[in-house]
C-alpha atoms as a PDB file:
ATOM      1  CA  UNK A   1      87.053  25.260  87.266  1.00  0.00           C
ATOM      2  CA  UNK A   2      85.432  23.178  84.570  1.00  0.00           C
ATOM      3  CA  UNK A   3      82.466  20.405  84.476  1.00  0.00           C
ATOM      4  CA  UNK A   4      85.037  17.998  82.576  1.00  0.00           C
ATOM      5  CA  UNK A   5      87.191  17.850  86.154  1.00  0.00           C
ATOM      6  CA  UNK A   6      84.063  17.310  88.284  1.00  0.00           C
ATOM      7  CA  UNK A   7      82.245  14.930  86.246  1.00  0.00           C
ATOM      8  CA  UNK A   8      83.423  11.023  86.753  1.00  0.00           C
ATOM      9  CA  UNK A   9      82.630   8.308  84.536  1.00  0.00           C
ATOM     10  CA  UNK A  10      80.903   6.470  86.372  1.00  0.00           C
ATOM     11  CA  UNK A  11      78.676   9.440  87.633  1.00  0.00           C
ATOM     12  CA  UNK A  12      77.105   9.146  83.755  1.00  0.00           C
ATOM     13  CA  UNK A  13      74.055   7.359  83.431  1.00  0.00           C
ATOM     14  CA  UNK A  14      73.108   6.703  79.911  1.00  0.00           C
ATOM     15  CA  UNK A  15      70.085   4.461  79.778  1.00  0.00           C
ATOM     16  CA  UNK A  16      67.357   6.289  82.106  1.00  0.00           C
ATOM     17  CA  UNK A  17      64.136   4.569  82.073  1.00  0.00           C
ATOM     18  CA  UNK A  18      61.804   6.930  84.214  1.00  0.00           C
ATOM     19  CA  UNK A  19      59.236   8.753  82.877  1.00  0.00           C
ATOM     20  CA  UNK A  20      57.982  11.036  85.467  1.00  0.00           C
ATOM     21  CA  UNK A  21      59.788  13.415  88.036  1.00  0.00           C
ATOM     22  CA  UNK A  22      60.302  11.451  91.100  1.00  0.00           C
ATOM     23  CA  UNK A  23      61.101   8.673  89.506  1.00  0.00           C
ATOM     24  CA  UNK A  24      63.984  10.321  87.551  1.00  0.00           C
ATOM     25  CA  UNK A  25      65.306  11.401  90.787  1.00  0.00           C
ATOM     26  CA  UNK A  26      65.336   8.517  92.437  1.00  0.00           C
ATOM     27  CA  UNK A  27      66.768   6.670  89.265  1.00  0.00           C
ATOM     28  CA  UNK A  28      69.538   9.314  89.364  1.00  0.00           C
ATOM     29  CA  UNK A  29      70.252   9.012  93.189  1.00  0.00           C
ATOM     30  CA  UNK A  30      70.295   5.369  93.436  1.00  0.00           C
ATOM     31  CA  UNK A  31      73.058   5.318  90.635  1.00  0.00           C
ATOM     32  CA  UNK A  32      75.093   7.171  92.206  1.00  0.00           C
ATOM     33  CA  UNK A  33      74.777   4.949  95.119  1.00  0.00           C
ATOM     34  CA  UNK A  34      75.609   1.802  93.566  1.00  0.00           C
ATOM     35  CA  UNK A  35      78.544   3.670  92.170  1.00  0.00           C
ATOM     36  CA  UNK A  36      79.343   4.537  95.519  1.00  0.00           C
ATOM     37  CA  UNK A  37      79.623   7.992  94.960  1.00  0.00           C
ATOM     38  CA  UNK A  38      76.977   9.120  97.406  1.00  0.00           C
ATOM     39  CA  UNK A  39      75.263   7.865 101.010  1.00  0.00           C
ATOM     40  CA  UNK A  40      72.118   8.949 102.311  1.00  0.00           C
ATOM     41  CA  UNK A  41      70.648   8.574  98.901  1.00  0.00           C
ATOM     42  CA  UNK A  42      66.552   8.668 100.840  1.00  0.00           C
ATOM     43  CA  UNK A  43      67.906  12.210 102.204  1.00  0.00           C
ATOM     44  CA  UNK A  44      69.702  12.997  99.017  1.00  0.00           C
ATOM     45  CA  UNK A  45      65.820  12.472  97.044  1.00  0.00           C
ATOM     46  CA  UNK A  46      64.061  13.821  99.966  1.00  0.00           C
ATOM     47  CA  UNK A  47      65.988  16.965  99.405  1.00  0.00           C
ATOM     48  CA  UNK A  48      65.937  16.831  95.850  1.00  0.00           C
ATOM     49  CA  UNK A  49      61.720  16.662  95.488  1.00  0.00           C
ATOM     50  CA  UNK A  50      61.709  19.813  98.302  1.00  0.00           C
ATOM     51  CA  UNK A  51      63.751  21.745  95.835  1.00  0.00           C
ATOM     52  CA  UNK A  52      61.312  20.669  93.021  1.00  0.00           C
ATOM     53  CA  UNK A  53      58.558  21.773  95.051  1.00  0.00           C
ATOM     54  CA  UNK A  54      59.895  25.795  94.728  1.00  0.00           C
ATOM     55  CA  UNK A  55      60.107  25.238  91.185  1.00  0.00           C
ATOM     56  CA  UNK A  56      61.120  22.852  88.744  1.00  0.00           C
ATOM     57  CA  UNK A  57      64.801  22.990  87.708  1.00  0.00           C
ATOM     58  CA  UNK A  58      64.270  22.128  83.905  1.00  0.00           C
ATOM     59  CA  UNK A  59      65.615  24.869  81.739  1.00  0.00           C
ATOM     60  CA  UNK A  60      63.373  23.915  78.537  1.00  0.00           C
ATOM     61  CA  UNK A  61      64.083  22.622  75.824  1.00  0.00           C
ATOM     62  CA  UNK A  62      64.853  19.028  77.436  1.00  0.00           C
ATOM     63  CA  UNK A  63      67.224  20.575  79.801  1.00  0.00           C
ATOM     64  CA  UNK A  64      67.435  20.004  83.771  1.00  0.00           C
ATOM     65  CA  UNK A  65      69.427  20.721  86.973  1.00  0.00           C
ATOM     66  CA  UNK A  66      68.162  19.478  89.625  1.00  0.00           C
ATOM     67  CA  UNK A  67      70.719  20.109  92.704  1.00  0.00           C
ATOM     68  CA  UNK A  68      70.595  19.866  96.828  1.00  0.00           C
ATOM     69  CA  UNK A  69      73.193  20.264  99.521  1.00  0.00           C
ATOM     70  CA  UNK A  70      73.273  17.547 101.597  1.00  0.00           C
ATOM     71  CA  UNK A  71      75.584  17.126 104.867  1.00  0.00           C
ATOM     72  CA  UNK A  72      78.761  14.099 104.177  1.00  0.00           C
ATOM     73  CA  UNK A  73      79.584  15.479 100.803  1.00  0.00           C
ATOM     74  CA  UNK A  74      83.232  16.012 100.433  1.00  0.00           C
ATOM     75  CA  UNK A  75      83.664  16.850  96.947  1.00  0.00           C
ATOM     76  CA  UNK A  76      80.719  18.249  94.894  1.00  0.00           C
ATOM     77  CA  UNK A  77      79.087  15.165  92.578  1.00  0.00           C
ATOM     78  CA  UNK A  78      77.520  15.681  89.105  1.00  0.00           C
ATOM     79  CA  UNK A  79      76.004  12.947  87.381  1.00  0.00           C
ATOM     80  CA  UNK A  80      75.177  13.673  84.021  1.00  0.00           C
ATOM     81  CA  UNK A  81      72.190  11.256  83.058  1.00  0.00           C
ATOM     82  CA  UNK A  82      70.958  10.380  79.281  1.00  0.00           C
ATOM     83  CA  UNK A  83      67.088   9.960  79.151  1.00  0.00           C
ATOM     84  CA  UNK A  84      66.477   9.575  75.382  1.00  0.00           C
ATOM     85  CA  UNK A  85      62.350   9.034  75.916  1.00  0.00           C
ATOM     86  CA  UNK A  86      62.274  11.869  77.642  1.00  0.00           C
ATOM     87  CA  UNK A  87      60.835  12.684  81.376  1.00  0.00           C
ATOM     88  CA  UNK A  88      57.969  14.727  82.368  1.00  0.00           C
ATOM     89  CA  UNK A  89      59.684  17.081  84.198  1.00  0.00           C
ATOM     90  CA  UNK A  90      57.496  20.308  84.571  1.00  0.00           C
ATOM     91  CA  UNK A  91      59.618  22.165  81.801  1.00  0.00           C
ATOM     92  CA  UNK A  92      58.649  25.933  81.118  1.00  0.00           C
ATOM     93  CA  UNK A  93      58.174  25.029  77.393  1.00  0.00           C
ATOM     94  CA  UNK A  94      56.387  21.847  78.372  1.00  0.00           C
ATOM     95  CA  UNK A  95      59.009  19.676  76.552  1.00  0.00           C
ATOM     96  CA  UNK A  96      60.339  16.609  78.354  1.00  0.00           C
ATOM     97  CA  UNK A  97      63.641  16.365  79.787  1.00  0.00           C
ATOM     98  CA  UNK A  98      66.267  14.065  78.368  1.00  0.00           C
ATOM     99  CA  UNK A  99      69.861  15.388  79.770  1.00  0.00           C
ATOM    100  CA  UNK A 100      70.135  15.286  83.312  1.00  0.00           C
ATOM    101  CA  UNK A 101      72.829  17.605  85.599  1.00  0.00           C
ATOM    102  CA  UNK A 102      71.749  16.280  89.040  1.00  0.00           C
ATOM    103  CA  UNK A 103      74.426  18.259  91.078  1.00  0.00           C
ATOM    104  CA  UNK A 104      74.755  17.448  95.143  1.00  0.00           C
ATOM    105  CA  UNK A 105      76.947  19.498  96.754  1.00  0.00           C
ATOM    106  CA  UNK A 106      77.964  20.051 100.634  1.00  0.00           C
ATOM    107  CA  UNK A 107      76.100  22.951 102.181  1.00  0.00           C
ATOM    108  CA  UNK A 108      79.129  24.235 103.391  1.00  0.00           C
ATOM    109  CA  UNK A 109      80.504  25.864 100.668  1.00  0.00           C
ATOM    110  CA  UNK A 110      76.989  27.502  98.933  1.00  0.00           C
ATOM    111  CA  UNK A 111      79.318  29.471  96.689  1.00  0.00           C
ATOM    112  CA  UNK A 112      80.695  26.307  95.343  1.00  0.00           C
ATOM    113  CA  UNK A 113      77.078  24.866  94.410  1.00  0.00           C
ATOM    114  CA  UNK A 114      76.382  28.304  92.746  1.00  0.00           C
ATOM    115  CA  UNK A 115      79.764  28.544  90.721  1.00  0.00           C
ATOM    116  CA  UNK A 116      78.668  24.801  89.378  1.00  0.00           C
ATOM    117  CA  UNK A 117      75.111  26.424  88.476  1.00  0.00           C
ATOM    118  CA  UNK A 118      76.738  28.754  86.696  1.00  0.00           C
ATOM    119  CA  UNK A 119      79.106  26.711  84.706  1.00  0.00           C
ATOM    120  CA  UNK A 120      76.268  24.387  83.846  1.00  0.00           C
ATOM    121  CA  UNK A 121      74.090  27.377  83.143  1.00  0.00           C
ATOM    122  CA  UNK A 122      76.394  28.904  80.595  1.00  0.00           C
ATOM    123  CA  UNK A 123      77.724  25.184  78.787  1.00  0.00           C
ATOM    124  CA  UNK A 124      74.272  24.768  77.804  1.00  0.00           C
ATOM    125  CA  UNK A 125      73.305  28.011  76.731  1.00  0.00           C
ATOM    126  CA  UNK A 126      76.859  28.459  74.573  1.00  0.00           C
ATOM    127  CA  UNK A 127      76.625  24.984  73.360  1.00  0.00           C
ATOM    128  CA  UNK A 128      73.105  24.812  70.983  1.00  0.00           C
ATOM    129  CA  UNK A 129      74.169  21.053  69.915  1.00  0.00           C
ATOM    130  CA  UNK A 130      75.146  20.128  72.798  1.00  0.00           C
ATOM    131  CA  UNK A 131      71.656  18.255  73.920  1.00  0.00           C
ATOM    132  CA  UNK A 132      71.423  16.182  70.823  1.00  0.00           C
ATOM    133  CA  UNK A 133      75.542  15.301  70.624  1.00  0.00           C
ATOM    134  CA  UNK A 134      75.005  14.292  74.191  1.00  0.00           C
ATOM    135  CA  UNK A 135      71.871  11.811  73.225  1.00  0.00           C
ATOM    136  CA  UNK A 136      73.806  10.534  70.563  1.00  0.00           C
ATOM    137  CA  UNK A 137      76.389   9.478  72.292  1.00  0.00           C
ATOM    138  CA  UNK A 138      77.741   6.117  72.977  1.00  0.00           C
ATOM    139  CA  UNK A 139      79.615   5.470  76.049  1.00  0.00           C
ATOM    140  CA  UNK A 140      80.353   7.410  79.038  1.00  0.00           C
ATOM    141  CA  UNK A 141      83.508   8.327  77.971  1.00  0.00           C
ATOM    142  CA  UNK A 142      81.825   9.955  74.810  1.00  0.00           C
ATOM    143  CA  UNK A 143      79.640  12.234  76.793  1.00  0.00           C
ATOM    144  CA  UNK A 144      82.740  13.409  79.040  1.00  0.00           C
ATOM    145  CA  UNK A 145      84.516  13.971  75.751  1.00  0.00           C
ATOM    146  CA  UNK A 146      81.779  16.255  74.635  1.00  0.00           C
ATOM    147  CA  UNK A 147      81.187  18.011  77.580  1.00  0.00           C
ATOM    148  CA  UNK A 148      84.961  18.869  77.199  1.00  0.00           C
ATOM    149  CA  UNK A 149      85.066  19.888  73.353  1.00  0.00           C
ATOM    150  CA  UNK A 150      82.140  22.542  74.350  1.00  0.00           C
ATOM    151  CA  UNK A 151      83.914  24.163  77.470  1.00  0.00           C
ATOM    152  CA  UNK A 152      86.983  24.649  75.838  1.00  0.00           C
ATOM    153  CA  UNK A 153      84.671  25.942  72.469  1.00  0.00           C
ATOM    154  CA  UNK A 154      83.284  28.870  75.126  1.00  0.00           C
END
């Protein structure tokens, strides 16, 4: 399985204007809404800030995952959003986020959400370029083409 195959195009935002948590989430959700890639997008947040609440899912060093399972999702959905002013986003190194993997998957396939994790997990820790290629680049189709270049590097 690899991130290239479950990202779509149109699940890439590259212009986020948020600045704090919620709002990134939201921003994120409602995207993916208008691309008609998700319903239930109040659920979708509601489930997304509760996760938040355990713990924030920024990595460091302007890395985060947020993820949920939500009920009515077929096919897992990772949007891969671009925040190049950077959100507050409770980082362990205090550093603001500015690349996104907001994963939603269905809760009934847990493995599935934790394989994703995983892949996400290790792309970014394999790939130390890989934040600033991704903020660099132009078009959605750019970022995909990145994201691909690094999976088949590792």
């Amino acid at each position: 399985m690899r991130l290239s195959n479950i990202i779509k195009e149109k699940a890439i935002l590259l212009e986020m204007q948020s600045k704090k948590k919620d709002e990134a989430l939201s921003e994120m959700v409602n995207y993916l809404k208008k691309q008609k890639l998700v319903n239930h997008e109040k659920e979708i947040i509601e489930k997304l800030l509760q996760r938040e609440s355990l713990g924030s899912t920024a990595l460091g060093d302007g890395i985060a995952i947020p993820h949920c399972k939500t009920k009515g999702i077929k096919n897992p959905v990772l949007l891969v959003g671009i925040a190049r002013n950077g959100v507050e986003f409770e980082a362990p190194d205090g550093q603001p986020v500015k690349v996104f993997f907001l994963l939603i998957t269905s809760p009934e396939d847990p493995s599935l959400n934790l394989q994703i994790l995983a892949l996400i997990a290790q792309l970014v820790k394999k790939s130390p370029g890989l934040k600033s290629r991704l903020l660099g680049a132009g078009d959605a189709q750019e970022v995909l083409e990145i994201i691909r270049e690094q999976e088949e590097k590792a």
